[in-house]
C-alpha atoms as a PDB file:
ATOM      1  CA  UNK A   1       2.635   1.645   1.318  1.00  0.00           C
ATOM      2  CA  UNK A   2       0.605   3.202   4.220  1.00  0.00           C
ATOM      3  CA  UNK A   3       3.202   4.712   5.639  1.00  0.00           C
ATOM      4  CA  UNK A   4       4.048   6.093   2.522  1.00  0.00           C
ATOM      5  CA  UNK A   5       0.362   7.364   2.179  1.00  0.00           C
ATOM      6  CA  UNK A   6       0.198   8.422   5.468  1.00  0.00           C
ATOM      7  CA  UNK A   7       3.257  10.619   4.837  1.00  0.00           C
ATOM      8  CA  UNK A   8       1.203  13.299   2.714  1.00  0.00           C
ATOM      9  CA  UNK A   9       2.211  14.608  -0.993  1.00  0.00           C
ATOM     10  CA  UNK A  10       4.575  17.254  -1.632  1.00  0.00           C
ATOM     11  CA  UNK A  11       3.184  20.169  -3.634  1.00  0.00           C
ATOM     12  CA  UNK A  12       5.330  22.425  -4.937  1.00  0.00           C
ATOM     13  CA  UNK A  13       6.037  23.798  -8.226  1.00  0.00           C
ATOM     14  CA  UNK A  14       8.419  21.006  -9.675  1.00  0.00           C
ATOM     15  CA  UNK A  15       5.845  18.361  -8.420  1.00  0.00           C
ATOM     16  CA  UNK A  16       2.961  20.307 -10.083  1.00  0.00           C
ATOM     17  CA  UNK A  17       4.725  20.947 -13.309  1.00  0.00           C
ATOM     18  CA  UNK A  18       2.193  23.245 -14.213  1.00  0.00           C
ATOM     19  CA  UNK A  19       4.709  25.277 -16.569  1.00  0.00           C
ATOM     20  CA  UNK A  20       5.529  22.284 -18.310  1.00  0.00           C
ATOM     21  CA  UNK A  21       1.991  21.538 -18.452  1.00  0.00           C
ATOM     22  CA  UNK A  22       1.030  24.749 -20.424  1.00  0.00           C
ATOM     23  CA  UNK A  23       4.168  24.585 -22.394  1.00  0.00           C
ATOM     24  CA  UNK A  24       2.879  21.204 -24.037  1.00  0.00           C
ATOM     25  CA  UNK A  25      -0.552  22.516 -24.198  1.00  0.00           C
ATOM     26  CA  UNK A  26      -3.727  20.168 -24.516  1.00  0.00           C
ATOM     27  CA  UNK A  27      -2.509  18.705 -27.640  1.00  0.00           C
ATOM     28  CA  UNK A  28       0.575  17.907 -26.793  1.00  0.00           C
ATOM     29  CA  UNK A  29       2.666  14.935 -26.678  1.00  0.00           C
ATOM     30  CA  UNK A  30       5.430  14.820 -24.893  1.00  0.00           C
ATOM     31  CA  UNK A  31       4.319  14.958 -21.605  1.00  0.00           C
ATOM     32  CA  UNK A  32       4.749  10.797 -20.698  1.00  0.00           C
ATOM     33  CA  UNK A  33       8.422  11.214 -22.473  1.00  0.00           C
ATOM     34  CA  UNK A  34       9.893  14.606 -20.909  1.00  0.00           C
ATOM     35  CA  UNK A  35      12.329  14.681 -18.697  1.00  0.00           C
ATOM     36  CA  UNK A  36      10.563  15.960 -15.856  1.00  0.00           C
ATOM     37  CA  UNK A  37       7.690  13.062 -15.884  1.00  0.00           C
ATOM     38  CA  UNK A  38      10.615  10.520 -16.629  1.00  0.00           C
ATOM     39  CA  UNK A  39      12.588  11.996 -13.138  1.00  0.00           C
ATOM     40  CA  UNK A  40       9.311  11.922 -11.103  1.00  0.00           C
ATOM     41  CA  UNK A  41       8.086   8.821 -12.393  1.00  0.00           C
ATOM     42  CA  UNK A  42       9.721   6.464  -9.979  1.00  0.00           C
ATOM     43  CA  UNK A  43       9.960   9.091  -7.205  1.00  0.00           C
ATOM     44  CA  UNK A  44       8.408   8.709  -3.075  1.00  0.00           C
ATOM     45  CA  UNK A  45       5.694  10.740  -5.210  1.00  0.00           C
ATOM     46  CA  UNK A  46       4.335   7.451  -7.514  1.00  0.00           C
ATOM     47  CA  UNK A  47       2.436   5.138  -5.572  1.00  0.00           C
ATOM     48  CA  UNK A  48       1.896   2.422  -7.694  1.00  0.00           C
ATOM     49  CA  UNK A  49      -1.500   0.318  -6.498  1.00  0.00           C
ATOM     50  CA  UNK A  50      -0.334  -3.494  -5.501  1.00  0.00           C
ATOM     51  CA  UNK A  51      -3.646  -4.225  -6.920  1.00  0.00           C
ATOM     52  CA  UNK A  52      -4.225  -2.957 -10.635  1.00  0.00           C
ATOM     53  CA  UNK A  53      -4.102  -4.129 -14.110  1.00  0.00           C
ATOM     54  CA  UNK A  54      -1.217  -2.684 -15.581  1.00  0.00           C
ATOM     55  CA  UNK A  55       0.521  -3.144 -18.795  1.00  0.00           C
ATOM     56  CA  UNK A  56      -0.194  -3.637 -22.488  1.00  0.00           C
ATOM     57  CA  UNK A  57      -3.192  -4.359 -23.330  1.00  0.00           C
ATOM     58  CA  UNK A  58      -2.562  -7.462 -25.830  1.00  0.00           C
ATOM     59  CA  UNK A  59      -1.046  -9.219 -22.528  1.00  0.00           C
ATOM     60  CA  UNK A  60      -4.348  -8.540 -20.809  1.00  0.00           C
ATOM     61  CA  UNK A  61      -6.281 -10.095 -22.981  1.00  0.00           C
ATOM     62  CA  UNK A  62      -4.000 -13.001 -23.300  1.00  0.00           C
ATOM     63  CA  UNK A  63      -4.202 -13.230 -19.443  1.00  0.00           C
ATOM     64  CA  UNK A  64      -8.192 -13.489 -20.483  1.00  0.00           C
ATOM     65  CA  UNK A  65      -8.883 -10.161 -19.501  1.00  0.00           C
ATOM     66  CA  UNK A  66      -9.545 -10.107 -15.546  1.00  0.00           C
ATOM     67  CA  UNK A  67     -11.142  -7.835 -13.735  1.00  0.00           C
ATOM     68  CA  UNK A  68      -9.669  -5.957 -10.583  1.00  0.00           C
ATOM     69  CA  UNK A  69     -12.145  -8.515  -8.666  1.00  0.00           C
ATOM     70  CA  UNK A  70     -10.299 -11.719 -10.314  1.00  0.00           C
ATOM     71  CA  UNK A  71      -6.962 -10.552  -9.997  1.00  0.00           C
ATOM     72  CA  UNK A  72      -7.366 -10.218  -6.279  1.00  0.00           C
ATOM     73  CA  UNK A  73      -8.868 -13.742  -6.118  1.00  0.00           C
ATOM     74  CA  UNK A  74      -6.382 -14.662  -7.669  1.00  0.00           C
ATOM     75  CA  UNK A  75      -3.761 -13.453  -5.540  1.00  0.00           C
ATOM     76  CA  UNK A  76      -5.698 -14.691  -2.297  1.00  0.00           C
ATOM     77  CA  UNK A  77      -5.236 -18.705  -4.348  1.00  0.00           C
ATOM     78  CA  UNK A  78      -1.468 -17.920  -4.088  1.00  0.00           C
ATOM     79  CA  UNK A  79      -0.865 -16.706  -0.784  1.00  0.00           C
ATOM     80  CA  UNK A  80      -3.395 -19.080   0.438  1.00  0.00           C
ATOM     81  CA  UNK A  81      -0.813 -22.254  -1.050  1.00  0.00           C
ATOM     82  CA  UNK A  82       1.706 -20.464   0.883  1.00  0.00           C
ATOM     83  CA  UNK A  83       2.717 -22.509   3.728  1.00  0.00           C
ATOM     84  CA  UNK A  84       3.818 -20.605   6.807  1.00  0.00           C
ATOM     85  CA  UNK A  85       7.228 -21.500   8.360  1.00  0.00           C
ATOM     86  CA  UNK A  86       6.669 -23.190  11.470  1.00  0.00           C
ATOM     87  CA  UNK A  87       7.229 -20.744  14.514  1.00  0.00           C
ATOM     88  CA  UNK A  88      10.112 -21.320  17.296  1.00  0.00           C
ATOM     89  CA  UNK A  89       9.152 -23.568  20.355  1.00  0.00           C
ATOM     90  CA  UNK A  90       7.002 -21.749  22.571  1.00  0.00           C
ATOM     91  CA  UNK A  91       6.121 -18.631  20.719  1.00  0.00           C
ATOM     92  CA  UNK A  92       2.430 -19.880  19.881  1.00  0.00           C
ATOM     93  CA  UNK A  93       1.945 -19.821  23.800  1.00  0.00           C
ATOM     94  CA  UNK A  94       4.025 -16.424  23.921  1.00  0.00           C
ATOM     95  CA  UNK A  95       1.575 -14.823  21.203  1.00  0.00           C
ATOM     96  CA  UNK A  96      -1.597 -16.459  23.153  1.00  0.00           C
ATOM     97  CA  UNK A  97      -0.111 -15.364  26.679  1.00  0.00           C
ATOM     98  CA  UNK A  98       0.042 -11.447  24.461  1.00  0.00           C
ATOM     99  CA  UNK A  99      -3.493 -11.748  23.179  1.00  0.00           C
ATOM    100  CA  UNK A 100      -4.805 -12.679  26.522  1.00  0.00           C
ATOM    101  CA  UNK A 101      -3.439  -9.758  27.922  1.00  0.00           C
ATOM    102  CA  UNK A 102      -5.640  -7.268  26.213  1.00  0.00           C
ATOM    103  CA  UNK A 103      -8.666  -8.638  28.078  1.00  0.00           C
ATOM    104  CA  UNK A 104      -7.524  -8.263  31.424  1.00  0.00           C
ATOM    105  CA  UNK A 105      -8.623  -5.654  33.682  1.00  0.00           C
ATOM    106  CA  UNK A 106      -5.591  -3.716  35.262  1.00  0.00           C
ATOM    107  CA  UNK A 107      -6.348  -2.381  38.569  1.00  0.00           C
ATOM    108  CA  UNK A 108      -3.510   0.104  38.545  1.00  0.00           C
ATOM    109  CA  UNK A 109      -4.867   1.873  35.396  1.00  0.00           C
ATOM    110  CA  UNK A 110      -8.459   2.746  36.959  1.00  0.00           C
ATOM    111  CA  UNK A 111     -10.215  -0.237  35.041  1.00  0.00           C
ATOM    112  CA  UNK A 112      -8.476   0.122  31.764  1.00  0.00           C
ATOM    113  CA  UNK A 113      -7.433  -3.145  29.468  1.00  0.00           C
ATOM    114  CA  UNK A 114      -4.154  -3.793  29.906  1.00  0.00           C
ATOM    115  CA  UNK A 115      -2.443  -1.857  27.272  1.00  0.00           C
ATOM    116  CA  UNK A 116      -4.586   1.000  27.036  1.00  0.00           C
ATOM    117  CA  UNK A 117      -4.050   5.175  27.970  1.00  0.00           C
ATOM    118  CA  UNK A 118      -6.848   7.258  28.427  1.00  0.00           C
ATOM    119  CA  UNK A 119      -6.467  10.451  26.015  1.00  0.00           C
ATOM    120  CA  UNK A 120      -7.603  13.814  27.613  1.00  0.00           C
END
């Protein structure tokens, strides 16, 4: 989802729909149903939050109505029951040997962490 944040909207007159907008007018509505909101819909263009309360809202208050706040806590119960495949031999001294490396001092580089470019 970051990248597809990162990527920027497009803006144009199709993703505006501004002539579609003034053709329904404030009253209108048809706007969730036309054709054009129905082809956009699931487009690159709808970012859909992983974190939201969607749906009807009889089923939310079934669910006992949760806040954003509960629904996040939540999540964090279920991916904290998650239990981690355990990694190959010898990449938990691999990963350590990686971290460590970002401390050291690399004489080549004028000083800099291993890692690390200086940006003019």
């Amino acid at each position: 989802m970051a990248r597809r944040i990162a990527a920027g909207l497009r803006v144009n007159d199709d993703t505006i729909a501004a002539g579609l907008i003034k053709g329904i007018g404030p009253r209108g509505q048809d706007y969730l149903t036309s054709e054009h909101t129905l082809r956009w819909l699931r487009s690159d263009e709808y970012v859909q939050p992983r974190l939201s309360i969607v749906g009807a809202r009889t089923l939310w208050e079934r669910r006992g109505s949760p806040d954003v706040c509960e629904v996040a806590r939540q999540k964090v119960r279920r991916w904290r029951a998650l239990q981690a495949p355990p990694m190959p031999a010898g990449m938990k001294e691999k990963l350590a040997e990686i971290i460590a490396s970002f401390g050291r001092v690399d004489s080549k580089s004028g000083g800099e962490a291993a890692g690390e470019s200086r940006r003019q």
